[in-house]
PDB file of N, CA and C in Angstrom:
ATOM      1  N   UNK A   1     117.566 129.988  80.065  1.00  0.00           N
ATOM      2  CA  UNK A   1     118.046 128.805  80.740  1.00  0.00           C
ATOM      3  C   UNK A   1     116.905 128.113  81.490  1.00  0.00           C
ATOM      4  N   UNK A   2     116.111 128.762  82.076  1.00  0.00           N
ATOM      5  CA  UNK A   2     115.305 128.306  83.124  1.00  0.00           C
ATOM      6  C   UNK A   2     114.086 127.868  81.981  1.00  0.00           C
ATOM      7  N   UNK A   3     114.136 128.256  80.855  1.00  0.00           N
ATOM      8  CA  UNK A   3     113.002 127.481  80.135  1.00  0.00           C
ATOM      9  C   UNK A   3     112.967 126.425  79.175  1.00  0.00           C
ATOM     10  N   UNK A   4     114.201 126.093  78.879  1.00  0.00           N
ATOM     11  CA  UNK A   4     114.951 124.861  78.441  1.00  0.00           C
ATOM     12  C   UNK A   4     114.956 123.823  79.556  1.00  0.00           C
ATOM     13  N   UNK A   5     115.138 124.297  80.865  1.00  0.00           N
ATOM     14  CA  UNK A   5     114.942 123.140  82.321  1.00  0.00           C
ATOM     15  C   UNK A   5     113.770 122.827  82.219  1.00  0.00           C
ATOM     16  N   UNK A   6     112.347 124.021  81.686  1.00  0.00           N
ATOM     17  CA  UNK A   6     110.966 123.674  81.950  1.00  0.00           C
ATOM     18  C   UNK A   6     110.690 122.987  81.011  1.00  0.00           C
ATOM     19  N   UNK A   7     111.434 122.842  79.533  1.00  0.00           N
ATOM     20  CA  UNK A   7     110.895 122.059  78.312  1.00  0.00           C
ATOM     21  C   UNK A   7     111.486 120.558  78.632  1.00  0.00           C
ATOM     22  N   UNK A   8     112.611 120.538  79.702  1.00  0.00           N
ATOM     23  CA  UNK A   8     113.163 119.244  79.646  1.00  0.00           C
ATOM     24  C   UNK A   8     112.367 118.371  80.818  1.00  0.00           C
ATOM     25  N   UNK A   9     111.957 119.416  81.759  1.00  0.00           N
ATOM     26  CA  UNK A   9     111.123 117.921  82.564  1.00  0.00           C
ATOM     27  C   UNK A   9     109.274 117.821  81.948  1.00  0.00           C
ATOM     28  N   UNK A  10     108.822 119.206  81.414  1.00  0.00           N
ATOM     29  CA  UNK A  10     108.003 118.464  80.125  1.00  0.00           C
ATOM     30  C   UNK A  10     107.993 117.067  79.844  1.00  0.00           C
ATOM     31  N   UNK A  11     108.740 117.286  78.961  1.00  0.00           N
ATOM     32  CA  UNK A  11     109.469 115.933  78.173  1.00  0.00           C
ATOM     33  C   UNK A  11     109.895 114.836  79.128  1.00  0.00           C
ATOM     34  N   UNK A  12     110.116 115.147  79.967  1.00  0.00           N
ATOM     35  CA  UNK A  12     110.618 113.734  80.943  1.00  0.00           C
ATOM     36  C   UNK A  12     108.946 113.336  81.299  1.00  0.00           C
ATOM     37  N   UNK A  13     108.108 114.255  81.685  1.00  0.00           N
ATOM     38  CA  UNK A  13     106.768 114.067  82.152  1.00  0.00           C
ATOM     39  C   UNK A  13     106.414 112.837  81.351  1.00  0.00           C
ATOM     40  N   UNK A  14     105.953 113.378  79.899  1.00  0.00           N
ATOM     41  CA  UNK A  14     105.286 113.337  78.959  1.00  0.00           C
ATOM     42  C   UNK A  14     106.089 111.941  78.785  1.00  0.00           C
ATOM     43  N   UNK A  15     107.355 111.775  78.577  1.00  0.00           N
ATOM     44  CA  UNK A  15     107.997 110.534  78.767  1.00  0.00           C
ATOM     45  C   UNK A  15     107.582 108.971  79.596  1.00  0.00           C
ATOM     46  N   UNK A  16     107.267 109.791  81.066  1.00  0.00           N
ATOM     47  CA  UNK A  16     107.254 108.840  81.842  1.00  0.00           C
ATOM     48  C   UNK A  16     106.033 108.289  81.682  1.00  0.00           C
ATOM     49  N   UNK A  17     104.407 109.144  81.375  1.00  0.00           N
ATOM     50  CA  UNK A  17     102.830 109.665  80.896  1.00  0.00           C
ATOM     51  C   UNK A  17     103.414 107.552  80.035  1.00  0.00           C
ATOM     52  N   UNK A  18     104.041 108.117  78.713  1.00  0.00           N
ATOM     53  CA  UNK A  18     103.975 107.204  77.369  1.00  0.00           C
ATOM     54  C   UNK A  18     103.783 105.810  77.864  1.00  0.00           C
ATOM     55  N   UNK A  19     105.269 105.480  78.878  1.00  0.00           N
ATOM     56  CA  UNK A  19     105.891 104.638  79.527  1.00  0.00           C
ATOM     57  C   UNK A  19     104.785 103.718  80.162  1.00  0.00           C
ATOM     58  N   UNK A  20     104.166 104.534  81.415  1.00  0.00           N
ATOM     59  CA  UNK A  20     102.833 103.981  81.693  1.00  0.00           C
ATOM     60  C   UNK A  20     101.785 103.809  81.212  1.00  0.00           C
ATOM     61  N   UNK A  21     101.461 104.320  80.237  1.00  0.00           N
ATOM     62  CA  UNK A  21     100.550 103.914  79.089  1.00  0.00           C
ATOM     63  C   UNK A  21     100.483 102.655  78.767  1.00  0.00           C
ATOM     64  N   UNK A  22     102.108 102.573  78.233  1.00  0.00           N
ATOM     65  CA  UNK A  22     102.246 101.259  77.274  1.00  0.00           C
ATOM     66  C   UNK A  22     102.169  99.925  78.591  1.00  0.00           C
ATOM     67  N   UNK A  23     102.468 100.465  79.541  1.00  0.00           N
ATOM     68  CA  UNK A  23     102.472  98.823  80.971  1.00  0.00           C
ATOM     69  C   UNK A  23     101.433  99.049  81.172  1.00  0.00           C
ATOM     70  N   UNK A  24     100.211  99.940  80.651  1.00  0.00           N
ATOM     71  CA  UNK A  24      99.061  99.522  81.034  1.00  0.00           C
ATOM     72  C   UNK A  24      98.301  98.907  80.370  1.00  0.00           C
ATOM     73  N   UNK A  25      98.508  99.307  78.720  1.00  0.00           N
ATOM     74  CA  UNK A  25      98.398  98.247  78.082  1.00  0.00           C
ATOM     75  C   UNK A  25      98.679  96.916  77.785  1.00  0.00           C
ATOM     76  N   UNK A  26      99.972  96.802  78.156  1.00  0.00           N
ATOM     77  CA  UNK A  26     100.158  95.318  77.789  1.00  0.00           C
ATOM     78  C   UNK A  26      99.817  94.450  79.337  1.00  0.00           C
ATOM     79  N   UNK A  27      99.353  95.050  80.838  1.00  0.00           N
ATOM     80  CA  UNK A  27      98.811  94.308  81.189  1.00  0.00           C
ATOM     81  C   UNK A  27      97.465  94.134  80.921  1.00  0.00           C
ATOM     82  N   UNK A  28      96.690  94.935  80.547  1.00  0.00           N
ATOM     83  CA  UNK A  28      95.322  94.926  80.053  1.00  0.00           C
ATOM     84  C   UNK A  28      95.378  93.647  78.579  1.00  0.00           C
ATOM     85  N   UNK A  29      96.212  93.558  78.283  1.00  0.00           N
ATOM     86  CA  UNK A  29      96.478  92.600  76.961  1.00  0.00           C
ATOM     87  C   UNK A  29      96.582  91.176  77.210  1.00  0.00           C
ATOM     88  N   UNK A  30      96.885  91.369  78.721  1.00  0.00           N
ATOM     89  CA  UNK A  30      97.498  89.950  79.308  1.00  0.00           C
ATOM     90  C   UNK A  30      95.875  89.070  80.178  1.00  0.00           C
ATOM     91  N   UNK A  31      94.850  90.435  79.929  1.00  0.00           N
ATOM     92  CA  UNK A  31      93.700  90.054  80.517  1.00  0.00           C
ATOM     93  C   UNK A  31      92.784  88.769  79.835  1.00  0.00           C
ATOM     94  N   UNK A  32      91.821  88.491  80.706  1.00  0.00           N
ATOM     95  CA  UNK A  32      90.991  87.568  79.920  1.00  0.00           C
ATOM     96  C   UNK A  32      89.589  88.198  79.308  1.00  0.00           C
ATOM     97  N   UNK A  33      89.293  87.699  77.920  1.00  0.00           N
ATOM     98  CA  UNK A  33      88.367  89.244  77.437  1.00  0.00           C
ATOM     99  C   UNK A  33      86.897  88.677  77.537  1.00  0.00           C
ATOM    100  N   UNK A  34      86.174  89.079  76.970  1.00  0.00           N
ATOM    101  CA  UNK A  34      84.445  88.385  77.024  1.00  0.00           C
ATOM    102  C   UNK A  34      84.673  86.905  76.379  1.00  0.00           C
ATOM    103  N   UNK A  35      85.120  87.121  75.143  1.00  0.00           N
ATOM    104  CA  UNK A  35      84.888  86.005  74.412  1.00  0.00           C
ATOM    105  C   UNK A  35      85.879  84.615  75.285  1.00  0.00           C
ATOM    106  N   UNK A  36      86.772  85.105  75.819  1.00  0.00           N
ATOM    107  CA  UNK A  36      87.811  83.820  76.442  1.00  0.00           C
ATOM    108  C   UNK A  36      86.845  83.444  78.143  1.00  0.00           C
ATOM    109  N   UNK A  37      86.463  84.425  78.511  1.00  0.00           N
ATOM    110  CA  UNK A  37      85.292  84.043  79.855  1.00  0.00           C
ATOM    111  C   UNK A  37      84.056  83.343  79.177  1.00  0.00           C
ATOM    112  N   UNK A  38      83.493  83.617  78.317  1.00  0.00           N
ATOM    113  CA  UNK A  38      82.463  82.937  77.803  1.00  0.00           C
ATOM    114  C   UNK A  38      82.613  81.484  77.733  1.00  0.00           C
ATOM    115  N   UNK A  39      83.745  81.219  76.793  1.00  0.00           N
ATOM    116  CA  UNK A  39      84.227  79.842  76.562  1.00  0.00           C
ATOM    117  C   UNK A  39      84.617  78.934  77.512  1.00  0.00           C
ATOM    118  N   UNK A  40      85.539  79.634  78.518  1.00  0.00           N
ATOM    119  CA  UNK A  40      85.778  78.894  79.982  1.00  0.00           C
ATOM    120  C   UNK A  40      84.740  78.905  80.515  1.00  0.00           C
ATOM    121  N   UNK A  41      83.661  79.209  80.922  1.00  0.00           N
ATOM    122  CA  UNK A  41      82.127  79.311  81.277  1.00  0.00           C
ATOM    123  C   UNK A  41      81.733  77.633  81.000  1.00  0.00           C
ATOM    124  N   UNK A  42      81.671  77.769  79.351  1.00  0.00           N
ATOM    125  CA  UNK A  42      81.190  76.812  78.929  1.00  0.00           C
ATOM    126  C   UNK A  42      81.980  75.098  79.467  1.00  0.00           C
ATOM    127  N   UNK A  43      83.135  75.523  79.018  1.00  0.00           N
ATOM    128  CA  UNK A  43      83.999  74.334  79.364  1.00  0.00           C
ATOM    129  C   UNK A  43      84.023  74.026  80.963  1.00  0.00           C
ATOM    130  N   UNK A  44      83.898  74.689  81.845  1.00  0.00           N
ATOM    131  CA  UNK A  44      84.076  74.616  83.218  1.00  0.00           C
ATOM    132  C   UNK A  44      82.924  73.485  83.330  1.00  0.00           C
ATOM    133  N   UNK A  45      81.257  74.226  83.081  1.00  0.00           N
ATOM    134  CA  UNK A  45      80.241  73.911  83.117  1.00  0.00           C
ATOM    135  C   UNK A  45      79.528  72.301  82.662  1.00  0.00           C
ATOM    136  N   UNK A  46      80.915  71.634  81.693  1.00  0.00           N
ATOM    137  CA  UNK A  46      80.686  70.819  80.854  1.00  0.00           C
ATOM    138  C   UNK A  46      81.544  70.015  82.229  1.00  0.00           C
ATOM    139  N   UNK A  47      82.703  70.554  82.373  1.00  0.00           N
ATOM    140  CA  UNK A  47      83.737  69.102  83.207  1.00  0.00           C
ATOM    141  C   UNK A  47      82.653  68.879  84.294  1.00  0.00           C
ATOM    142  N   UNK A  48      82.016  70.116  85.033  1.00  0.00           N
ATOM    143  CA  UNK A  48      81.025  69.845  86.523  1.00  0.00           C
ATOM    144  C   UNK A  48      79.781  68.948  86.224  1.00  0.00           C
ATOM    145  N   UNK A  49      79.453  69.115  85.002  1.00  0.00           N
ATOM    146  CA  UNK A  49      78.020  68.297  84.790  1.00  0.00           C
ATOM    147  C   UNK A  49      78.362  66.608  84.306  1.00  0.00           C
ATOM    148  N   UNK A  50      79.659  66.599  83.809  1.00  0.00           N
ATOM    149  CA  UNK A  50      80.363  65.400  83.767  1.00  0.00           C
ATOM    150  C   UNK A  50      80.511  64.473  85.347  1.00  0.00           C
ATOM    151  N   UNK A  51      80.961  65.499  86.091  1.00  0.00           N
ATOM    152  CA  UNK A  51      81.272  65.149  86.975  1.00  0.00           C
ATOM    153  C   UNK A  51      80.371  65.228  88.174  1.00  0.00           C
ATOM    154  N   UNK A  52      78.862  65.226  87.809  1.00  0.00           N
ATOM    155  CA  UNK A  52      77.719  65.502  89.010  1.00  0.00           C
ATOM    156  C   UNK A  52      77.747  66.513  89.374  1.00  0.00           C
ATOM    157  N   UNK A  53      78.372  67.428  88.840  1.00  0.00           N
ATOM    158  CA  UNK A  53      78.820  68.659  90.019  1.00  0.00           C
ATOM    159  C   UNK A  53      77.803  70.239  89.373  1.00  0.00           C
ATOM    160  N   UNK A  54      77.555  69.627  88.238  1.00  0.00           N
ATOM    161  CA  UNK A  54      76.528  71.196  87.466  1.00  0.00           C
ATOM    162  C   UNK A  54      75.730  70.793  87.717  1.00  0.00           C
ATOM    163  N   UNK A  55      75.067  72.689  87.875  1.00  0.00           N
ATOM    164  CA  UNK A  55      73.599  72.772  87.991  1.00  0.00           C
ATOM    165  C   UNK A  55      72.954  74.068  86.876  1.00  0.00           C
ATOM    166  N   UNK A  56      72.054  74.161  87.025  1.00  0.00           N
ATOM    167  CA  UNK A  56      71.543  75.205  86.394  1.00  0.00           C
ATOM    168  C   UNK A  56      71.991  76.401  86.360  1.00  0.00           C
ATOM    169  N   UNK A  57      72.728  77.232  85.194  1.00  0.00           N
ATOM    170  CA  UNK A  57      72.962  78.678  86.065  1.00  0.00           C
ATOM    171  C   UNK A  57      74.476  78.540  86.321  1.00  0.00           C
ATOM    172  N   UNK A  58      75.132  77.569  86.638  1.00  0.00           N
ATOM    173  CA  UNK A  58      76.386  77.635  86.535  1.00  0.00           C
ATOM    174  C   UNK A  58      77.459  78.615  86.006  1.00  0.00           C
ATOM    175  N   UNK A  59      77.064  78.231  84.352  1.00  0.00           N
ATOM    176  CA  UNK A  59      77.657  78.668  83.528  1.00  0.00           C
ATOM    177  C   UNK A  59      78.020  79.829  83.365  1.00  0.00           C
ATOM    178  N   UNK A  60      76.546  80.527  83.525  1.00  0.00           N
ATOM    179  CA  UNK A  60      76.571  82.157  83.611  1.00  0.00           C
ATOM    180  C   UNK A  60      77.563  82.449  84.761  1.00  0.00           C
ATOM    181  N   UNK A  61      77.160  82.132  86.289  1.00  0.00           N
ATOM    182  CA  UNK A  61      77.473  82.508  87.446  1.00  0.00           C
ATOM    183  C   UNK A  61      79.012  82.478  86.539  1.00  0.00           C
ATOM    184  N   UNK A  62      80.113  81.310  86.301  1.00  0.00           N
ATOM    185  CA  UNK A  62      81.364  81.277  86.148  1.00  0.00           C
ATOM    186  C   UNK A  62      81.508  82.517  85.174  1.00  0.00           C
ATOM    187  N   UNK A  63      80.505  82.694  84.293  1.00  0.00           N
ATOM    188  CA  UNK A  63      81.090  83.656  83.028  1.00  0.00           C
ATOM    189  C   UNK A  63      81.185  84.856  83.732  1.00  0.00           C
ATOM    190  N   UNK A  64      79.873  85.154  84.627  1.00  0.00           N
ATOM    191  CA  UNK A  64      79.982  86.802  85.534  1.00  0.00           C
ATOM    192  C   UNK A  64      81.679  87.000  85.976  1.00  0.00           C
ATOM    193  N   UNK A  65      81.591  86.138  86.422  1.00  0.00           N
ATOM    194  CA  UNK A  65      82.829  86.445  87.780  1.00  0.00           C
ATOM    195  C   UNK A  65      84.143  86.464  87.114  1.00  0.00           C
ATOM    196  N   UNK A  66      84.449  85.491  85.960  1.00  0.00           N
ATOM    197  CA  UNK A  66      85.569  85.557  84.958  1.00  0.00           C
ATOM    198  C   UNK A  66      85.309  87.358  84.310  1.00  0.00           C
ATOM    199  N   UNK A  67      84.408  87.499  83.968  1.00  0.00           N
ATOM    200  CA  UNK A  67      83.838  88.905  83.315  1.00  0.00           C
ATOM    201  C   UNK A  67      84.208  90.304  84.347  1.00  0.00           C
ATOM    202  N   UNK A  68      84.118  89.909  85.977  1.00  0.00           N
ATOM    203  CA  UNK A  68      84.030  90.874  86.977  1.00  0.00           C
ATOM    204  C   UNK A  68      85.587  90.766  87.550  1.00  0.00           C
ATOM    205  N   UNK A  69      85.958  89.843  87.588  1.00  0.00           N
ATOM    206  CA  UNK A  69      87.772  90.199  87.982  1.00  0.00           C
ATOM    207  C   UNK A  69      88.988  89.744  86.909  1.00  0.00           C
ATOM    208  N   UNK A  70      88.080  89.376  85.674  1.00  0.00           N
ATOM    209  CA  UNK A  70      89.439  89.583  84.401  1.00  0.00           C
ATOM    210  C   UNK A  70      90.930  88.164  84.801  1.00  0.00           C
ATOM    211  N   UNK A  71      90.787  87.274  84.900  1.00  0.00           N
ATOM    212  CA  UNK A  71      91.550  86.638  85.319  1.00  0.00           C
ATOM    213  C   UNK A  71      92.903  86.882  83.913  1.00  0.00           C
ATOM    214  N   UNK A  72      93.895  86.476  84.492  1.00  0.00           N
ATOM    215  CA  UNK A  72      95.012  86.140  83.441  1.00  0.00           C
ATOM    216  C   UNK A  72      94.612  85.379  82.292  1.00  0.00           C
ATOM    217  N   UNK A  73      95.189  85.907  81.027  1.00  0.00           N
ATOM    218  CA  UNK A  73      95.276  85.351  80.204  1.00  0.00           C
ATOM    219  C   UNK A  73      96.139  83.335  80.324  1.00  0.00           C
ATOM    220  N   UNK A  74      96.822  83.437  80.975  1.00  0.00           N
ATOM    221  CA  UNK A  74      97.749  82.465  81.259  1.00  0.00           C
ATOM    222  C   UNK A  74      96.727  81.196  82.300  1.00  0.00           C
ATOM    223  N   UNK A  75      96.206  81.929  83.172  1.00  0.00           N
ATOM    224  CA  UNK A  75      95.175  81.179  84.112  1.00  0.00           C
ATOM    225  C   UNK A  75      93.773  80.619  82.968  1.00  0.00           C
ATOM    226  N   UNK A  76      93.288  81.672  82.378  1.00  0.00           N
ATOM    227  CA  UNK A  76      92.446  81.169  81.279  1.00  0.00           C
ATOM    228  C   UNK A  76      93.034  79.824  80.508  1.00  0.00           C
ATOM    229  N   UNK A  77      93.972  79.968  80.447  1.00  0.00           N
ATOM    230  CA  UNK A  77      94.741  78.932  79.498  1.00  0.00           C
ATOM    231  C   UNK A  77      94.709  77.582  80.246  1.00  0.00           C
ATOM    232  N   UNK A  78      94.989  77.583  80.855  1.00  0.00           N
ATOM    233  CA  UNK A  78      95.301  76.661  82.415  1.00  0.00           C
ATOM    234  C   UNK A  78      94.121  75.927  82.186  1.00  0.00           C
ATOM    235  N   UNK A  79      93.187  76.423  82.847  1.00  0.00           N
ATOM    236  CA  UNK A  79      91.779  75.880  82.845  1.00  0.00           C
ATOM    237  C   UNK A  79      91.041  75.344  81.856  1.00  0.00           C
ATOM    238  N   UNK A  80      91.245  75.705  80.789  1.00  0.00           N
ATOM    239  CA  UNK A  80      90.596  75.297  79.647  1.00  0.00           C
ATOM    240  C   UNK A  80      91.217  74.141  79.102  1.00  0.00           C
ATOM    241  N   UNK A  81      92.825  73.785  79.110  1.00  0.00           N
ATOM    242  CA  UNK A  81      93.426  72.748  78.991  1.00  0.00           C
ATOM    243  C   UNK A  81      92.591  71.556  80.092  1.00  0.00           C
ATOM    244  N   UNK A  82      92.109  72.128  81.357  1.00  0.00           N
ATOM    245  CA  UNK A  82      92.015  70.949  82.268  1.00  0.00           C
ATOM    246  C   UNK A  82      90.750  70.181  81.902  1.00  0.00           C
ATOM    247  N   UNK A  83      91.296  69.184  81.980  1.00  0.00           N
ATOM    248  CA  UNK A  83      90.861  67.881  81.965  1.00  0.00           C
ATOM    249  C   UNK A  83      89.346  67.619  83.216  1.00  0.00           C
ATOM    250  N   UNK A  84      89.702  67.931  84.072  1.00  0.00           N
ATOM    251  CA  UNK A  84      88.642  67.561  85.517  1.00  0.00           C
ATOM    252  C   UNK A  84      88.439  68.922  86.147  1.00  0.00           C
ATOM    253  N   UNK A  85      87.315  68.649  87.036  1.00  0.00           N
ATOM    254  CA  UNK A  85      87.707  70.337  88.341  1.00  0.00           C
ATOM    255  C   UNK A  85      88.606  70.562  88.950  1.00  0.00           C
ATOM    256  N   UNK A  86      89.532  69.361  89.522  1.00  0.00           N
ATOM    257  CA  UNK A  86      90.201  69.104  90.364  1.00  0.00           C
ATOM    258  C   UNK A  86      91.591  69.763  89.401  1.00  0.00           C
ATOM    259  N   UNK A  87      91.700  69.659  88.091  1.00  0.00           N
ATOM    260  CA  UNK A  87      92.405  70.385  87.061  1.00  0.00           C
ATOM    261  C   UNK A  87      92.568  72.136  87.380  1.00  0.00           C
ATOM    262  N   UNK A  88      91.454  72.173  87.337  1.00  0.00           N
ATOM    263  CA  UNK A  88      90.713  73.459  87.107  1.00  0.00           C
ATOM    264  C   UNK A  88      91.009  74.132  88.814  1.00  0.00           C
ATOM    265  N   UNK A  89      90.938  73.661  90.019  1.00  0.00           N
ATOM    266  CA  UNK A  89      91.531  74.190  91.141  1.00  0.00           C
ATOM    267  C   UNK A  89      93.186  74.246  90.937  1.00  0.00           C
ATOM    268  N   UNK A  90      93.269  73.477  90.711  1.00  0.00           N
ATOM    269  CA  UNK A  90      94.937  73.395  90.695  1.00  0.00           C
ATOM    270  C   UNK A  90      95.581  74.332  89.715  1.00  0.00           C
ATOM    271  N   UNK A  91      95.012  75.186  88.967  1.00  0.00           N
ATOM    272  CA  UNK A  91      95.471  76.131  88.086  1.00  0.00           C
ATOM    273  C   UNK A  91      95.437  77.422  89.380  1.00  0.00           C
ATOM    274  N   UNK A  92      94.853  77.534  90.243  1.00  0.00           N
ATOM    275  CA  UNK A  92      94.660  78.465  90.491  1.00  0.00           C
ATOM    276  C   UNK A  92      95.447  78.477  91.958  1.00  0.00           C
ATOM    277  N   UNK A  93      95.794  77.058  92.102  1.00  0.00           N
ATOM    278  CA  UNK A  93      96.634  77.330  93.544  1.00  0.00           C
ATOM    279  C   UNK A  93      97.958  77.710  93.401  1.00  0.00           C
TER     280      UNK A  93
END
């Protein structure tokens, strides 16, 4: 008896183990990856120099920091649609 109780919270373990796996994946899925920071890099870099606002080095600096805290997939999206900087803040407020 008592080892049928130990195979069943096993299994509940190993259950719950799967469970969090998979929500860790699909928020990791929901991340923004190299190639989508690269591109917003670029595009950011293009609206600021449009707009007086780039300088040298920009680009990278935006790609690091997209690269160092992984923004949303959804926020990536945001930004890259925008039109101006003033676009590009407003995604994020």
């Amino acid at each position: 008896m008592l080892r049928r109780g130990q195979e069943r919270a096993k299994s509940a373990r190993a259950s719950w183990w799967l469970v969090g796996l998979g929500v860790g994946l699909s928020l990791a899925a929901c991340r923004a990856e190299e190639a989508d920071c690269e591109a917003l890099a670029t595009h950011i870099a293009k609206l600021a120099e449009a707009e007086g606002k780039g300088g040298p080095g920009s680009a990278l600096a935006i790609e690091g920091d997209c690269k160092q805290l992984r923004p949303t997939r959804k926020l990536v999206e945001c930004m890259q649609a925008a039109q101006s900087l003033a676009e590009v803040e407003a995604c994020g407020a």
